[in-house]
PDB file of N, CA and C in Angstrom:
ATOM      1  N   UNK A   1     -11.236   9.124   1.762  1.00  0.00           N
ATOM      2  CA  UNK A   1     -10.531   9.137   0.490  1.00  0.00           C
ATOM      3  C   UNK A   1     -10.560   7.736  -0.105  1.00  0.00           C
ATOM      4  N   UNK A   2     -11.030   7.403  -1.349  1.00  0.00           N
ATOM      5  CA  UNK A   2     -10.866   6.737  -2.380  1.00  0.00           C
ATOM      6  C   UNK A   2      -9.620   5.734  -2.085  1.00  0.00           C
ATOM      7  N   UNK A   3      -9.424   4.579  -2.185  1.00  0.00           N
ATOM      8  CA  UNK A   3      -8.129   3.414  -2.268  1.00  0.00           C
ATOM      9  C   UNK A   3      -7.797   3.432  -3.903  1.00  0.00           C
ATOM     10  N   UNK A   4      -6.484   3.845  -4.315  1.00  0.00           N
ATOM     11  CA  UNK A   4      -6.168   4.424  -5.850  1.00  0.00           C
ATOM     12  C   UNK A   4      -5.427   3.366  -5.960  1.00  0.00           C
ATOM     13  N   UNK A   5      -5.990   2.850  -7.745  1.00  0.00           N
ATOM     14  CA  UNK A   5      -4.917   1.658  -8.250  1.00  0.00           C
ATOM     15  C   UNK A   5      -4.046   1.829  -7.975  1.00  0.00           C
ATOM     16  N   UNK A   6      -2.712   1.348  -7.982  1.00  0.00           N
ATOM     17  CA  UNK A   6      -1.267   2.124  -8.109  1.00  0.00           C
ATOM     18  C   UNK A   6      -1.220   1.098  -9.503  1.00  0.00           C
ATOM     19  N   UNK A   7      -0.541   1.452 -10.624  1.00  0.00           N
ATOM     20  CA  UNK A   7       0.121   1.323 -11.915  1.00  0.00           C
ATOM     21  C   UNK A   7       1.714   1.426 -11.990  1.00  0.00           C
ATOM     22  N   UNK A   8       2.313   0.805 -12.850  1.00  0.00           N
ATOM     23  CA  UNK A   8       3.404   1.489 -13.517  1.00  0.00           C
ATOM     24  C   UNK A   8       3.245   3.062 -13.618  1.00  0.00           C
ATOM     25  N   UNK A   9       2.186   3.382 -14.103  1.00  0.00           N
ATOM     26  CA  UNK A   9       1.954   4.667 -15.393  1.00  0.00           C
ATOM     27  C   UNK A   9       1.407   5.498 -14.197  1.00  0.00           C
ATOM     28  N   UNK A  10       1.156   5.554 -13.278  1.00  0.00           N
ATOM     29  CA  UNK A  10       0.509   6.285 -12.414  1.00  0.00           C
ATOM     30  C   UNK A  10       1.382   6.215 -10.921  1.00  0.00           C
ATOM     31  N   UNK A  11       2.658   5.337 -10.629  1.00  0.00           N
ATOM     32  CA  UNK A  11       3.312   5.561  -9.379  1.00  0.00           C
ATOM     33  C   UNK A  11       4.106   6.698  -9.136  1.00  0.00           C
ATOM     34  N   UNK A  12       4.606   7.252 -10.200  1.00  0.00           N
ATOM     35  CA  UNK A  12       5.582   8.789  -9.460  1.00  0.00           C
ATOM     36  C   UNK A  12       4.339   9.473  -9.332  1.00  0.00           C
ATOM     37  N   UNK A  13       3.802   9.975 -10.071  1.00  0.00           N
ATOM     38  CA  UNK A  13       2.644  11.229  -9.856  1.00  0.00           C
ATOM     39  C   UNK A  13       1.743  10.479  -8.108  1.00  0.00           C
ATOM     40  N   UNK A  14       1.588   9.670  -8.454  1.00  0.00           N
ATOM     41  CA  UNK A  14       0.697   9.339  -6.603  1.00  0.00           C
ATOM     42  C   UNK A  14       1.265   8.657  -5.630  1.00  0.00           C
ATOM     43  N   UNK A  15       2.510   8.026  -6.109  1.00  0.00           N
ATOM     44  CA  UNK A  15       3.158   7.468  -4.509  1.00  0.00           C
ATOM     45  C   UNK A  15       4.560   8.183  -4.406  1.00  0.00           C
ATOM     46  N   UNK A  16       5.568   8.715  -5.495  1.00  0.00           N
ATOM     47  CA  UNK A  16       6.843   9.378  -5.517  1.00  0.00           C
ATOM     48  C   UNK A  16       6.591  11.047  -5.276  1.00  0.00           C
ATOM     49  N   UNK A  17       5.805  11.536  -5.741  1.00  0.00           N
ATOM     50  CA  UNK A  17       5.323  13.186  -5.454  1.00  0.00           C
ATOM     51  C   UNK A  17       4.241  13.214  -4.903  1.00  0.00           C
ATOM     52  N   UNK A  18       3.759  12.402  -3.945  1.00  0.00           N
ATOM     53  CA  UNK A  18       2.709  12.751  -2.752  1.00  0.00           C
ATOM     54  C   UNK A  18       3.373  13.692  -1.826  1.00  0.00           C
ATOM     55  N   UNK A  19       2.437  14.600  -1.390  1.00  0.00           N
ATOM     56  CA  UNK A  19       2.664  15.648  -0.432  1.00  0.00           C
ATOM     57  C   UNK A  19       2.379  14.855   0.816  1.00  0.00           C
ATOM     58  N   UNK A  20       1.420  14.271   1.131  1.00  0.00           N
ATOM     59  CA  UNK A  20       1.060  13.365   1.743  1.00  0.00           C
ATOM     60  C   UNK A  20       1.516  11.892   2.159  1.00  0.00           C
ATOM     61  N   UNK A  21       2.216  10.871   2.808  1.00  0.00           N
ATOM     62  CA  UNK A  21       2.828   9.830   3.268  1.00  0.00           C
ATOM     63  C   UNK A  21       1.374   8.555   2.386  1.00  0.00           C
ATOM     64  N   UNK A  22       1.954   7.497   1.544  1.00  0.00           N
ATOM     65  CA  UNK A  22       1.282   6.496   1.201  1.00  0.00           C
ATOM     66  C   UNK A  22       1.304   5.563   1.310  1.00  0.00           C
ATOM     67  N   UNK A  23       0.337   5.205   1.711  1.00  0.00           N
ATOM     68  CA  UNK A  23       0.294   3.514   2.071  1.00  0.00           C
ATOM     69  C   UNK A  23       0.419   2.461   0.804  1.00  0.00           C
ATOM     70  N   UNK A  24       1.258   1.907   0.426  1.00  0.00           N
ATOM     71  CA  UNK A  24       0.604   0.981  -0.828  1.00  0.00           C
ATOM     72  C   UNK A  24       0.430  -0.809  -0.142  1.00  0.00           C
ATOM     73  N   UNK A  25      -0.696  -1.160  -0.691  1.00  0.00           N
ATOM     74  CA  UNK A  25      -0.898  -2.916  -0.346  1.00  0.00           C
ATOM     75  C   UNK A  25      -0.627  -3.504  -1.802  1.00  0.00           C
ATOM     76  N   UNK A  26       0.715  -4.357  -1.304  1.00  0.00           N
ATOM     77  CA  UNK A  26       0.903  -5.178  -2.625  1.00  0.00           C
ATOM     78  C   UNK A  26       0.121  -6.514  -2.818  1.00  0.00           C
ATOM     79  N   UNK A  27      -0.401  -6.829  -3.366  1.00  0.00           N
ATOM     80  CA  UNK A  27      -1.719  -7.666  -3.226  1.00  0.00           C
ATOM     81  C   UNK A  27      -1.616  -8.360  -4.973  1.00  0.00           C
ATOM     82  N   UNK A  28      -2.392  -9.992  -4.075  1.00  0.00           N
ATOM     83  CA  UNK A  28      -2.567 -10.879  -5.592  1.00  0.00           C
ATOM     84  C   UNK A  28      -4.231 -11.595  -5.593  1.00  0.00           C
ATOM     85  N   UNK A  29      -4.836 -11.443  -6.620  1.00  0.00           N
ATOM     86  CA  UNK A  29      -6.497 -12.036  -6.393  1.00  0.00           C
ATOM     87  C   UNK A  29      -6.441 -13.425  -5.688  1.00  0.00           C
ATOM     88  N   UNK A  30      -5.750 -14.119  -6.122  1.00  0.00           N
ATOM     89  CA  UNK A  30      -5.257 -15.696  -5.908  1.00  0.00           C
ATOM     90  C   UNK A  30      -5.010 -15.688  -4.199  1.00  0.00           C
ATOM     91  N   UNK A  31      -4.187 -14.939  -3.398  1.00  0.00           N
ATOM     92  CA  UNK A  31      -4.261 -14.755  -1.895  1.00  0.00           C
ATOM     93  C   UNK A  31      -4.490 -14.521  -1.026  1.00  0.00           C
ATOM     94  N   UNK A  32      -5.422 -15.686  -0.500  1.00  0.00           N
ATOM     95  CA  UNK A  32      -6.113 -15.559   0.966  1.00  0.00           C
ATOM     96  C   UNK A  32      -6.393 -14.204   1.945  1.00  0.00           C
ATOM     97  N   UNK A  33      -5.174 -14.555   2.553  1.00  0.00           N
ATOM     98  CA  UNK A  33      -4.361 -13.286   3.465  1.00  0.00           C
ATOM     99  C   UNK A  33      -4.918 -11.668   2.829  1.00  0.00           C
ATOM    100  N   UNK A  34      -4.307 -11.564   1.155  1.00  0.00           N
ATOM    101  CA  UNK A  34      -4.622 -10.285   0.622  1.00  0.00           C
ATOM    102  C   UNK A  34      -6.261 -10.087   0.630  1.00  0.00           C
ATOM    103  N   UNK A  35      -6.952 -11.000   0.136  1.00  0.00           N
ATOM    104  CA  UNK A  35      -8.091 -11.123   0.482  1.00  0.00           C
ATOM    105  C   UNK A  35      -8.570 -10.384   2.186  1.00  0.00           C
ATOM    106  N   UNK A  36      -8.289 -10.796   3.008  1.00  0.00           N
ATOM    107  CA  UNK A  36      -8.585 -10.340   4.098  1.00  0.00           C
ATOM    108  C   UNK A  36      -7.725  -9.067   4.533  1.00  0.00           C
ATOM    109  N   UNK A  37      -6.988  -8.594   4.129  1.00  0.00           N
ATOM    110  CA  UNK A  37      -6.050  -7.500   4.134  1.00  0.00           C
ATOM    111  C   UNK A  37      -7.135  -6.646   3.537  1.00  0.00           C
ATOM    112  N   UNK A  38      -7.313  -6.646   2.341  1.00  0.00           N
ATOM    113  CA  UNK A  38      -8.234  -5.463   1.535  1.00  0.00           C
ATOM    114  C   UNK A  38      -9.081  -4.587   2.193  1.00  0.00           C
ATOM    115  N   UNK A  39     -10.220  -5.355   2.927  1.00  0.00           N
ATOM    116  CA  UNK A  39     -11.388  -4.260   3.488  1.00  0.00           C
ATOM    117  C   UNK A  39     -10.382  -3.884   4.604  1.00  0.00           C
ATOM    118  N   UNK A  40      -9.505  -4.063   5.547  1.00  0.00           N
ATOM    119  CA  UNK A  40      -8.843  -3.300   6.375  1.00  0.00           C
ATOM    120  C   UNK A  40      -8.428  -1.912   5.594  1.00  0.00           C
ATOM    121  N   UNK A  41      -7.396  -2.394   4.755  1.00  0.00           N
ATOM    122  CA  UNK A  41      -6.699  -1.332   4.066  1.00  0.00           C
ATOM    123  C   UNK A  41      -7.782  -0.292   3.738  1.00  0.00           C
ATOM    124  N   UNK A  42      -8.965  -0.350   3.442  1.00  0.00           N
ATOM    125  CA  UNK A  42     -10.174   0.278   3.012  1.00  0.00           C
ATOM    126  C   UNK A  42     -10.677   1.191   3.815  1.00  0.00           C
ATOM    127  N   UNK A  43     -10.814   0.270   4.697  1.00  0.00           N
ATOM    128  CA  UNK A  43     -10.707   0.765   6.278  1.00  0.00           C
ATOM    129  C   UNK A  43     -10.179   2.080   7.120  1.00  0.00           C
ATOM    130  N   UNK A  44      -8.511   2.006   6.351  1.00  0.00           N
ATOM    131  CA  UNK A  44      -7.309   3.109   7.078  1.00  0.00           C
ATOM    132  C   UNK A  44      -7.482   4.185   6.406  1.00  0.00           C
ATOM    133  N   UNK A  45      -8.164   3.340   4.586  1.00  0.00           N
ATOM    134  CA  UNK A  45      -8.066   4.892   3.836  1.00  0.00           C
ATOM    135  C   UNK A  45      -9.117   5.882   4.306  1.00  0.00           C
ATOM    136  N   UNK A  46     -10.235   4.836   4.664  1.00  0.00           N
ATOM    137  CA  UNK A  46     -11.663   6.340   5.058  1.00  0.00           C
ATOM    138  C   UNK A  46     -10.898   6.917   6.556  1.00  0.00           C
ATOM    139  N   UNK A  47     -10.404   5.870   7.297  1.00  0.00           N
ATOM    140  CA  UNK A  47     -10.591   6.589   8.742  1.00  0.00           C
ATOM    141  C   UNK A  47      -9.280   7.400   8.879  1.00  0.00           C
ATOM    142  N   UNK A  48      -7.990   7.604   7.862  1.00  0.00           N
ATOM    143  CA  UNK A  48      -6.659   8.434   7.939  1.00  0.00           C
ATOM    144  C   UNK A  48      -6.714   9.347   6.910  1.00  0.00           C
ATOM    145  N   UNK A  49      -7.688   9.190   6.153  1.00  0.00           N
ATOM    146  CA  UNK A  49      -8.111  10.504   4.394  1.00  0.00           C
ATOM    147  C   UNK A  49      -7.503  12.044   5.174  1.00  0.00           C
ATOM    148  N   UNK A  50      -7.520  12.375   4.216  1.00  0.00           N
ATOM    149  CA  UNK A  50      -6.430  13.871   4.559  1.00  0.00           C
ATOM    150  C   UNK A  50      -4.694  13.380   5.350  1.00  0.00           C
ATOM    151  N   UNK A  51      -4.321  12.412   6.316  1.00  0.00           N
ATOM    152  CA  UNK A  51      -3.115  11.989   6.912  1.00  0.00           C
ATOM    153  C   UNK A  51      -2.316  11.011   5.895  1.00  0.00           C
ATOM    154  N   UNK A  52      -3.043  10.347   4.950  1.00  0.00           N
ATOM    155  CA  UNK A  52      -2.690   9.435   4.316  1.00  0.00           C
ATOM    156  C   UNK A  52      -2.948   9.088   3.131  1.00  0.00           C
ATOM    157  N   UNK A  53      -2.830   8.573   1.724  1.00  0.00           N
ATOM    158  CA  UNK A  53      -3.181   8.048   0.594  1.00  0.00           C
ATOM    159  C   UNK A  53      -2.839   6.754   0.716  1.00  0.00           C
ATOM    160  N   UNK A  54      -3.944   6.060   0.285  1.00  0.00           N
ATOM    161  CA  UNK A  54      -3.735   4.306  -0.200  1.00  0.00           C
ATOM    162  C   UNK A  54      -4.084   4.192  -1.503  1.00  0.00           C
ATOM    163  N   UNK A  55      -3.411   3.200  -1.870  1.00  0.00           N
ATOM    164  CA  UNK A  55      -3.216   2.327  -3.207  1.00  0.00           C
ATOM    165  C   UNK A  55      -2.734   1.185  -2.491  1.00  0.00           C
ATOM    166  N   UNK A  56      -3.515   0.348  -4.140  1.00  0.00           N
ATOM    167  CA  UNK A  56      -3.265  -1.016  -3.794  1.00  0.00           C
ATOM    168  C   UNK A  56      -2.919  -1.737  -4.855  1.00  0.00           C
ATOM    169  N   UNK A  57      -1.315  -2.262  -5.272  1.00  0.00           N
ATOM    170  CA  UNK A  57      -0.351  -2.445  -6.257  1.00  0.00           C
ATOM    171  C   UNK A  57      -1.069  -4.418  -6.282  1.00  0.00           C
ATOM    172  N   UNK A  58      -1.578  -4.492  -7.649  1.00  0.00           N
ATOM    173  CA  UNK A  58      -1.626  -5.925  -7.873  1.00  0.00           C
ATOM    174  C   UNK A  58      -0.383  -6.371  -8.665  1.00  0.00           C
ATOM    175  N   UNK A  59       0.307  -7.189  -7.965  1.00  0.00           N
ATOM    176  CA  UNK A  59       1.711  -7.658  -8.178  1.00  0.00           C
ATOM    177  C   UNK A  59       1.750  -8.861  -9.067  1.00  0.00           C
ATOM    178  N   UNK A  60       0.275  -9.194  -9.776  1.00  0.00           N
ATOM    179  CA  UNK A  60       0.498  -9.997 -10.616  1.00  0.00           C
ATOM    180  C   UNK A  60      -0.041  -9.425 -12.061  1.00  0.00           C
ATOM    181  N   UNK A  61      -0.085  -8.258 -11.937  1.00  0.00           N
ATOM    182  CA  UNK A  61       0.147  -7.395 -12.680  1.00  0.00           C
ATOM    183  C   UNK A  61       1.268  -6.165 -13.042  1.00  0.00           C
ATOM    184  N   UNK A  62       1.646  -5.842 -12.019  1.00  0.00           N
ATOM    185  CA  UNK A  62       2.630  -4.479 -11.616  1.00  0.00           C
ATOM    186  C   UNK A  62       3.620  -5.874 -11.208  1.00  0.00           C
ATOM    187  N   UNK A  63       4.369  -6.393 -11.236  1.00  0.00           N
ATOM    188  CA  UNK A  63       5.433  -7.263 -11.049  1.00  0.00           C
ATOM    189  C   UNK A  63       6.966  -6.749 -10.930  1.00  0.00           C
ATOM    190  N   UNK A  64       7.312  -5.761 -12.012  1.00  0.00           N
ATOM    191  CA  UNK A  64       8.009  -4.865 -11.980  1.00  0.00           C
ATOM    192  C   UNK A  64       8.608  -4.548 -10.537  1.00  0.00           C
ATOM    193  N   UNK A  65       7.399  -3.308 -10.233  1.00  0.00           N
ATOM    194  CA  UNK A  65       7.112  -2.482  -9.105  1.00  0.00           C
ATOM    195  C   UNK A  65       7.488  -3.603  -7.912  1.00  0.00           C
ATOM    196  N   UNK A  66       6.692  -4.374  -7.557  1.00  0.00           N
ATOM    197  CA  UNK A  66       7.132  -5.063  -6.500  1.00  0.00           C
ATOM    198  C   UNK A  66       8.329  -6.035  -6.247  1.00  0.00           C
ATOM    199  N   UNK A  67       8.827  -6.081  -7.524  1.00  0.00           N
ATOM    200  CA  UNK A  67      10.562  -6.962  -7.677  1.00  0.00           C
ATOM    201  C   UNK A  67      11.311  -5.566  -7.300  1.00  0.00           C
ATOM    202  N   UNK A  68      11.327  -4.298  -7.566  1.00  0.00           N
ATOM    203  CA  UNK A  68      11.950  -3.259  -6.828  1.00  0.00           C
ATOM    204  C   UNK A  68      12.115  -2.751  -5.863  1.00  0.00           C
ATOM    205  N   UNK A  69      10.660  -3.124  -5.153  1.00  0.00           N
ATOM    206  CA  UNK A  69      10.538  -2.422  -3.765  1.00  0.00           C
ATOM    207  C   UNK A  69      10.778  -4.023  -2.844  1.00  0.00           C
ATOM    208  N   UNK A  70      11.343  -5.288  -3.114  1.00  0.00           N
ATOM    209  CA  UNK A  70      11.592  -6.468  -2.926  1.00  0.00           C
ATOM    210  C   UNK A  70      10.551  -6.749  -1.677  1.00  0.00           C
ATOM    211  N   UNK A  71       9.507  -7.306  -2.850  1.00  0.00           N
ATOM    212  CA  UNK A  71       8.045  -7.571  -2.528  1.00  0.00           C
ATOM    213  C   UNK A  71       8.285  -9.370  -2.554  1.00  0.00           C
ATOM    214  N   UNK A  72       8.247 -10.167  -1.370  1.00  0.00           N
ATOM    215  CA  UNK A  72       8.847 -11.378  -2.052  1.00  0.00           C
ATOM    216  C   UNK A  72       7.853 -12.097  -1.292  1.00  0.00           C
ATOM    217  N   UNK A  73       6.913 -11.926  -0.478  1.00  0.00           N
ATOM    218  CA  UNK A  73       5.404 -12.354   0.231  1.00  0.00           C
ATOM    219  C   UNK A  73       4.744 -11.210   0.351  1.00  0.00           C
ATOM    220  N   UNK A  74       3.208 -11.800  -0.065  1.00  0.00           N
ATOM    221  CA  UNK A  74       1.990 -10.748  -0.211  1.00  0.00           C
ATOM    222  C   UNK A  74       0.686 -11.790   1.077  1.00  0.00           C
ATOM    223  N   UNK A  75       0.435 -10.416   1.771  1.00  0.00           N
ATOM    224  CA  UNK A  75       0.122  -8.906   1.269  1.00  0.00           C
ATOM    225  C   UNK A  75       1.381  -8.200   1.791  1.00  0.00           C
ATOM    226  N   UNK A  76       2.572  -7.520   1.363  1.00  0.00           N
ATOM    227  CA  UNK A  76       2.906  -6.570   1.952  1.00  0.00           C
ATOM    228  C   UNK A  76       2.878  -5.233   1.826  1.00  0.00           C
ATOM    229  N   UNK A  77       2.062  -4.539   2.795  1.00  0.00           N
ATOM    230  CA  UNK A  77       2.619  -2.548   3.210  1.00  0.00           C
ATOM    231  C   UNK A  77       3.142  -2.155   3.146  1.00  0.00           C
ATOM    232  N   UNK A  78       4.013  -1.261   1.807  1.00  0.00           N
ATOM    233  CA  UNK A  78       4.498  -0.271   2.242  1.00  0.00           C
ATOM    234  C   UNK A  78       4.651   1.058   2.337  1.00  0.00           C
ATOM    235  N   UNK A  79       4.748   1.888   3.589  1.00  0.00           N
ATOM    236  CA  UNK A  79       4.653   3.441   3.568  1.00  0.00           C
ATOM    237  C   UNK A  79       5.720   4.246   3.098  1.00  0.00           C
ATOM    238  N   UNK A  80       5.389   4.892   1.963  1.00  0.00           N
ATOM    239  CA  UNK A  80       6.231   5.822   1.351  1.00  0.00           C
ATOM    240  C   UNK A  80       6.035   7.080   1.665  1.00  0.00           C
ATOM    241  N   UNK A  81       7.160   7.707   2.325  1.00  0.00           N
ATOM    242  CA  UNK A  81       6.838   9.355   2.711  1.00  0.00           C
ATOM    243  C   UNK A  81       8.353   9.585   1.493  1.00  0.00           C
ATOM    244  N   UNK A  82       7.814  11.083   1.461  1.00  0.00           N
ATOM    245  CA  UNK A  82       9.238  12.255   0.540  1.00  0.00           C
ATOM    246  C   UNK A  82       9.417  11.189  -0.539  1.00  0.00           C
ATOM    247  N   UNK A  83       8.602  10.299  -0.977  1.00  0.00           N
ATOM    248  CA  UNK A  83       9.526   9.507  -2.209  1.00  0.00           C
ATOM    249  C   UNK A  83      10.090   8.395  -1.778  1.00  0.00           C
ATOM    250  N   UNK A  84      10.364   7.818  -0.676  1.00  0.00           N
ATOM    251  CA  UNK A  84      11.129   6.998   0.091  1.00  0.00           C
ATOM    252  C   UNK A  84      10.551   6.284   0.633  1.00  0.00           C
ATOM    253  N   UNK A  85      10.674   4.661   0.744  1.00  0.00           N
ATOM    254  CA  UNK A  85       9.686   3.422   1.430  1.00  0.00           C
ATOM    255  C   UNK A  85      10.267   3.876   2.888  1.00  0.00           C
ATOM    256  N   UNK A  86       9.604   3.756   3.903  1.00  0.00           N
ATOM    257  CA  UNK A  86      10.182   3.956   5.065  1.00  0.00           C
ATOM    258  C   UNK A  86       9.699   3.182   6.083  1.00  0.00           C
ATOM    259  N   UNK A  87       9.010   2.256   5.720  1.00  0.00           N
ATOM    260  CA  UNK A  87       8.459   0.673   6.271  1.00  0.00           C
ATOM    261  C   UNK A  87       7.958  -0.024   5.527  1.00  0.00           C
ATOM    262  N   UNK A  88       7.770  -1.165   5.894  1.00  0.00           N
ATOM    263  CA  UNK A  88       7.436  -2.481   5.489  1.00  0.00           C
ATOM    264  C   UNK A  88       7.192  -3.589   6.095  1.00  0.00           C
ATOM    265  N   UNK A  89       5.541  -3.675   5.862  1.00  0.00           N
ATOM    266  CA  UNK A  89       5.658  -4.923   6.616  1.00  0.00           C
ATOM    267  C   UNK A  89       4.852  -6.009   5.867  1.00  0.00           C
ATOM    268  N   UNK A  90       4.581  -7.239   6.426  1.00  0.00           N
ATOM    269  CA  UNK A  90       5.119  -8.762   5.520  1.00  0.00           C
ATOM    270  C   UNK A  90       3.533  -9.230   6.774  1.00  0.00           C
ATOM    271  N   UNK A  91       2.657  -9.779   5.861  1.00  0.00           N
ATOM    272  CA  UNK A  91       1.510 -10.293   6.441  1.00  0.00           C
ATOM    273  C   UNK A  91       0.183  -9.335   6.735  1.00  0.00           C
ATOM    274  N   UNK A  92      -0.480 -10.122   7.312  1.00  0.00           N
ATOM    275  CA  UNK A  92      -1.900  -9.329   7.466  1.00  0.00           C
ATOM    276  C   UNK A  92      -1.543  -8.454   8.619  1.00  0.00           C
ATOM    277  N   UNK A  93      -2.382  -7.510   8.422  1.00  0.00           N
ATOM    278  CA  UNK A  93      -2.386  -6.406  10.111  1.00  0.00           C
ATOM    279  C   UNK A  93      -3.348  -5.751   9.789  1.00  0.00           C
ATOM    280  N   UNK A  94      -3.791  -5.469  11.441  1.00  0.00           N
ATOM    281  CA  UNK A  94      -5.040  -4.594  11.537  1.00  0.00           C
ATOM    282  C   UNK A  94      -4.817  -3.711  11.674  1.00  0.00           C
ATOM    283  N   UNK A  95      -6.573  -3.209  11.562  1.00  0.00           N
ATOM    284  CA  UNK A  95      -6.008  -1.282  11.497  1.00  0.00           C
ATOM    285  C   UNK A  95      -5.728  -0.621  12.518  1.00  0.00           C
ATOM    286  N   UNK A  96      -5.023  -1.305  13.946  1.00  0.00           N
ATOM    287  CA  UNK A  96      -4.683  -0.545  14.700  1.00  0.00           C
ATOM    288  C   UNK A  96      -3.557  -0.230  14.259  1.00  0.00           C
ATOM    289  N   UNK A  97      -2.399  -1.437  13.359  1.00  0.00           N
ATOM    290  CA  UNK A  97      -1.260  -1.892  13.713  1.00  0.00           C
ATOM    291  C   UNK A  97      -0.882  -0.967  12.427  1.00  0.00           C
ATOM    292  N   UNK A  98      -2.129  -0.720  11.301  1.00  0.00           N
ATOM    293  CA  UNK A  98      -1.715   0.358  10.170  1.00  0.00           C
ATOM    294  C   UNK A  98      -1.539   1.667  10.483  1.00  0.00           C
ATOM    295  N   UNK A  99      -2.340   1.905  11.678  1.00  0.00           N
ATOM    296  CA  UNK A  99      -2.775   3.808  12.051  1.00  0.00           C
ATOM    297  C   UNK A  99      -1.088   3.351  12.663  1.00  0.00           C
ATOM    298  N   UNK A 100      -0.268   2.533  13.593  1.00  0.00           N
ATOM    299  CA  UNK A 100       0.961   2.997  14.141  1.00  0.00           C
ATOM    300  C   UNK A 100       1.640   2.788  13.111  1.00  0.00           C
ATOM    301  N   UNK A 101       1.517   2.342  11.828  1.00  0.00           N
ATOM    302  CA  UNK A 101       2.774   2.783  10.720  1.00  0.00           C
ATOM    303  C   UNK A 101       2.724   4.558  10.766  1.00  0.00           C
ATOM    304  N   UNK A 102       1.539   4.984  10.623  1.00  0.00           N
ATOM    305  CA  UNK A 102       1.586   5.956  10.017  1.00  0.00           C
ATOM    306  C   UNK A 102       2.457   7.344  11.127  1.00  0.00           C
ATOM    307  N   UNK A 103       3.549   8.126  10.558  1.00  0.00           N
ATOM    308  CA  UNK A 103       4.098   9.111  11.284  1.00  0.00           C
ATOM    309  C   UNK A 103       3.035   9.829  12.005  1.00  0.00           C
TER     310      UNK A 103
END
């Protein structure tokens, strides 16, 4: 499965009414770390497609979004199941450490 922008204009329809649990990476072009975060995240979406949806929220764009979900160091993960963040985590991780977010 595809890694989907996440937007303002596009977060209830793909991360609030997913049937499916989503990963979002809050991410900035300018950061290292997010930089090396990306092809992982890329990574979880081909090898968890059907278990999981990813998006990847650029927070220097979507700013909003990540002052709500109190995004205050990037890159951070977080998995939203039923509508609800239900982790979060703060730094780089591999994709072992993404497949054990996932329920």
């Amino acid at each position: 499965m595809a890694v989907i922008t996440i937007t303002a204009e596009n977060f209830e329809a793909e991360v609030m009414n997913s049937e499916i649990p989503v990963l979002v990476d809050f991410w900035a072009a300018w950061c290292g770390p997010c930089q090396m975060q990306g092809p992982v995240v890329d990574q979880a979406a081909e090898q968890l497609a059907g278990k999981l949806k990813v998006g990847k929220l650029n927070v220097d764009e979507q700013g909003e979004l990540a002052q709500k979900y109190g995004v205050m160091s990037i890159p951070t993960l977080i998995l939203f199941k039923d509508g609800q963040a239900v982790k979060k985590e703060v730094g780089f991780h591999s994709l072992e450490e993404i497949s054990e977010m996932i329920p």
